[in-house]
C-alpha atoms as a PDB file:
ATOM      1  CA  UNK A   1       0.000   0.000   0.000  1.00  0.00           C
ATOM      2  CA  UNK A   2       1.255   3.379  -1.014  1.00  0.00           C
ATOM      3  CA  UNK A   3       0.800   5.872   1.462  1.00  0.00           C
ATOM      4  CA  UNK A   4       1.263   8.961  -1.530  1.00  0.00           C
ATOM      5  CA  UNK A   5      -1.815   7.081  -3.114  1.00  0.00           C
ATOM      6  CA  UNK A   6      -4.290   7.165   0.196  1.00  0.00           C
ATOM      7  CA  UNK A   7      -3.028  10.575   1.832  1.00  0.00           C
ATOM      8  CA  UNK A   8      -2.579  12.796  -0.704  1.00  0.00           C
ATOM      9  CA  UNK A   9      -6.119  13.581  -1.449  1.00  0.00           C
ATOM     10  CA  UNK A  10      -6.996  13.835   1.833  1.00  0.00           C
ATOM     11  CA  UNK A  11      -3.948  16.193   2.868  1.00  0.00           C
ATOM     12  CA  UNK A  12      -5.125  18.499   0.027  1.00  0.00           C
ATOM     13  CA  UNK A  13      -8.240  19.020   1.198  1.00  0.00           C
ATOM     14  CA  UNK A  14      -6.755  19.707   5.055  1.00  0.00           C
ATOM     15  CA  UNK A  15      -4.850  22.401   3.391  1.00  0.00           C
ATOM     16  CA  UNK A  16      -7.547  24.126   1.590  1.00  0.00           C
ATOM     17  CA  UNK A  17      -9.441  23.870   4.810  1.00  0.00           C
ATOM     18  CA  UNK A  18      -6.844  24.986   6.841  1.00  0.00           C
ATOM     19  CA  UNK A  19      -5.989  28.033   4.229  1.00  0.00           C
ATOM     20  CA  UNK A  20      -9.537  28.821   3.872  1.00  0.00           C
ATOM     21  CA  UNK A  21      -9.795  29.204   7.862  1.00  0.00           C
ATOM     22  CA  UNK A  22      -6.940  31.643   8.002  1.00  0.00           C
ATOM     23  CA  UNK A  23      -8.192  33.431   5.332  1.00  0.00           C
ATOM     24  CA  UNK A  24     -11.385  34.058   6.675  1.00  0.00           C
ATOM     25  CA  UNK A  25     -10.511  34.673  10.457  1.00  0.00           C
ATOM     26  CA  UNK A  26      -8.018  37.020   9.236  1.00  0.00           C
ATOM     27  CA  UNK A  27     -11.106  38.797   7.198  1.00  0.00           C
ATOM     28  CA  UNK A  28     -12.928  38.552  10.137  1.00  0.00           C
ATOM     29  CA  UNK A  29     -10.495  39.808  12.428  1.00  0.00           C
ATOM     30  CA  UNK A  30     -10.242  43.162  10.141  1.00  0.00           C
ATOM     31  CA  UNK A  31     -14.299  43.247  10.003  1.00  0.00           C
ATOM     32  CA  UNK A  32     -14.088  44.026  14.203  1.00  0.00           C
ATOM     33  CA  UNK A  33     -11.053  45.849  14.223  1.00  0.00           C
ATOM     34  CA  UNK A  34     -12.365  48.253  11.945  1.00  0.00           C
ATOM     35  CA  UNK A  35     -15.380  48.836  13.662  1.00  0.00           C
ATOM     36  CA  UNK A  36     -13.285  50.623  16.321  1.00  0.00           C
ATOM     37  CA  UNK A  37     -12.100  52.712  14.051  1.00  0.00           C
ATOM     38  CA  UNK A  38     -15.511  54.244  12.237  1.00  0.00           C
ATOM     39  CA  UNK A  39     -15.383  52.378   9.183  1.00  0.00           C
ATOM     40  CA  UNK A  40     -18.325  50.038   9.329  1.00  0.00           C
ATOM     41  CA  UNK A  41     -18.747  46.945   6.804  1.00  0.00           C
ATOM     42  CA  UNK A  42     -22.152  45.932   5.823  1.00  0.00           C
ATOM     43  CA  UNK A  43     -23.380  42.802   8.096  1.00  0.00           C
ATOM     44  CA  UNK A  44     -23.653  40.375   5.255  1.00  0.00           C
ATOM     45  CA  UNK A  45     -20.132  40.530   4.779  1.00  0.00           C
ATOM     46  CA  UNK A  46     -19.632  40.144   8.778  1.00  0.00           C
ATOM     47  CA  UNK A  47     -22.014  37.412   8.407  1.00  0.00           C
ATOM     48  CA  UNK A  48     -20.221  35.784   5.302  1.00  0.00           C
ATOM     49  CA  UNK A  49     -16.681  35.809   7.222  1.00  0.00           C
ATOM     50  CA  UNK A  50     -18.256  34.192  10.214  1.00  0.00           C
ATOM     51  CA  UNK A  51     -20.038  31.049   8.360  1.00  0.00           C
ATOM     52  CA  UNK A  52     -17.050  30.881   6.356  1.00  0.00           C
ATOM     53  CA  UNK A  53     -14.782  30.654   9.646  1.00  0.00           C
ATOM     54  CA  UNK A  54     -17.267  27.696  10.971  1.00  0.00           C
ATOM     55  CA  UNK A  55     -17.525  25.651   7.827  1.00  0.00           C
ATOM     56  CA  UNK A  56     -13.785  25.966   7.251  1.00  0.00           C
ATOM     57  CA  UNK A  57     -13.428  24.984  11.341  1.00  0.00           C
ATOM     58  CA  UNK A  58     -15.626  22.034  10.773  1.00  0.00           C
ATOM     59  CA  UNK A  59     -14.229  20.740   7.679  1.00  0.00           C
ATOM     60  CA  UNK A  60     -10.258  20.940   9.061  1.00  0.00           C
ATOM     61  CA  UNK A  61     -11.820  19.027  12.053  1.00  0.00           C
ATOM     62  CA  UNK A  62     -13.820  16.051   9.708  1.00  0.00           C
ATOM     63  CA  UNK A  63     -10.631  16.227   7.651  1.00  0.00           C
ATOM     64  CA  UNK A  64      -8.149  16.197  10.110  1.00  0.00           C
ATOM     65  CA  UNK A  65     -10.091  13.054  11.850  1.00  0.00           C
ATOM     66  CA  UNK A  66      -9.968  11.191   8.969  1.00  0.00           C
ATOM     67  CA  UNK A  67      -6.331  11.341   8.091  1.00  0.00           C
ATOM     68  CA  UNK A  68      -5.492  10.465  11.724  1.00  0.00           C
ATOM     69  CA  UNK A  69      -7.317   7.248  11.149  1.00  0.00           C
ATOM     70  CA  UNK A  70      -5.774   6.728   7.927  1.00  0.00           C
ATOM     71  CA  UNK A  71      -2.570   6.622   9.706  1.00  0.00           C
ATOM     72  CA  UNK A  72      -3.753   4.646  12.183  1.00  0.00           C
ATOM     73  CA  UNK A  73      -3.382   6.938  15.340  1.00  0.00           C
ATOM     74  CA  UNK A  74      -6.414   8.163  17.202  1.00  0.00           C
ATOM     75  CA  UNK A  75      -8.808  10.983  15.723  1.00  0.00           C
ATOM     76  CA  UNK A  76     -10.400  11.571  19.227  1.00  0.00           C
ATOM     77  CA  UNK A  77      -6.930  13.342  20.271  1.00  0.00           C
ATOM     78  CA  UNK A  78      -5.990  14.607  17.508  1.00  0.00           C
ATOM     79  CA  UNK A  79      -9.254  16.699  16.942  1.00  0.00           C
ATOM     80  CA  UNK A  80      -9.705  17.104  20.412  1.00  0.00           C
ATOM     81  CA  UNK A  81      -6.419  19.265  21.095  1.00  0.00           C
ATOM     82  CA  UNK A  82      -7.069  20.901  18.133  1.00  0.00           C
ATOM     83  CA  UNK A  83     -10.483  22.055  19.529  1.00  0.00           C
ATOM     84  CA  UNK A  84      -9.023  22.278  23.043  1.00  0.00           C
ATOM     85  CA  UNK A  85      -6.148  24.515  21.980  1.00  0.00           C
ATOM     86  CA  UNK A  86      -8.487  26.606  19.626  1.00  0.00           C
ATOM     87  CA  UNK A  87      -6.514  29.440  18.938  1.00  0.00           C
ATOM     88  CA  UNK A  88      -3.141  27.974  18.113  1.00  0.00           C
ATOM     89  CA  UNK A  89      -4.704  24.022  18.027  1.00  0.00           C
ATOM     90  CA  UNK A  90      -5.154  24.494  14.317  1.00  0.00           C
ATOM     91  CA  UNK A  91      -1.229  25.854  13.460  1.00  0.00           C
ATOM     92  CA  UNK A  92      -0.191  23.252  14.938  1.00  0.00           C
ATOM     93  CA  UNK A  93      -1.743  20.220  14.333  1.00  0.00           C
ATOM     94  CA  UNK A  94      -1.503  20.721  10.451  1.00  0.00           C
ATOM     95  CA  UNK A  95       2.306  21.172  11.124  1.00  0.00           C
ATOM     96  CA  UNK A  96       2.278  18.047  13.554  1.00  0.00           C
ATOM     97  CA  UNK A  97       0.139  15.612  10.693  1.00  0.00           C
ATOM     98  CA  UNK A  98       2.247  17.291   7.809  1.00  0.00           C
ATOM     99  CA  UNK A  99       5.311  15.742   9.795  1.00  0.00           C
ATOM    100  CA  UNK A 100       3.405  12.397  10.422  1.00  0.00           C
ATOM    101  CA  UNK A 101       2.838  11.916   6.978  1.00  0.00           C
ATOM    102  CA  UNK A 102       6.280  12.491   6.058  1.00  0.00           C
ATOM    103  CA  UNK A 103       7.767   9.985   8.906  1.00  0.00           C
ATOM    104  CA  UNK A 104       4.849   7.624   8.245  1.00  0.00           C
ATOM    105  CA  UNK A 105       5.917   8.001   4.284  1.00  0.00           C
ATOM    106  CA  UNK A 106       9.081   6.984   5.027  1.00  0.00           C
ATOM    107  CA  UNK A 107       8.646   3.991   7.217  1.00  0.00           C
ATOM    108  CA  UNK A 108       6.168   2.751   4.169  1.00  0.00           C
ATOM    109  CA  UNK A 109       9.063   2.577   1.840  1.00  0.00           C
END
């Protein structure tokens, strides 16, 4: 079994989930600190950035889950720091799986 073959897809999709959550807390992060400031954006867009920050949150999580099974270590504490350590969790779990993979890729070969 090649792990390239049964990761990769998966790993792609953690990173568009993952970039798509930074992209949209950042956005969402500028939304509030510019109401401080007088500028005011219209509360779709507010409301955009937030459902964008959750769905993004929730697919890293399914994601995330499912390559931890894949390489056979336990999605319960691997999502479950994540979501514990919320504002950092995320930074460094993709790191942490990104290196599994690799050390996992080379104990396939």
């Amino acid at each position: 079994m090649d792990i390239d073959k049964t990761i990769r897809g998966p790993f792609r999709w953690l990173t568009i989930a993952f970039i798509l959550f930074v992209i949209s807390l950042a956005g969402l992060l500028i939304i509030f600190g510019q109401k401080d400031s007088g500028h005011e954006f219209p509360e779709p867009i507010g409301l955009l950035s937030f459902l964008m920050v959750v769905i993004s949150w929730a697919a890293y999580l399914l994601i995330l889950g499912r390559l931890a099974r894949k390489l056979n270590k336990s999605p319960t504490i691997w999502v479950g720091l994540t979501w514990a350590f919320t504002p950092f969790g995320p930074f460094f779990s993709y790191f942490m799986m990104w290196s599994a993979i690799r050390s996992n890729k080379g104990r396939s070969t």
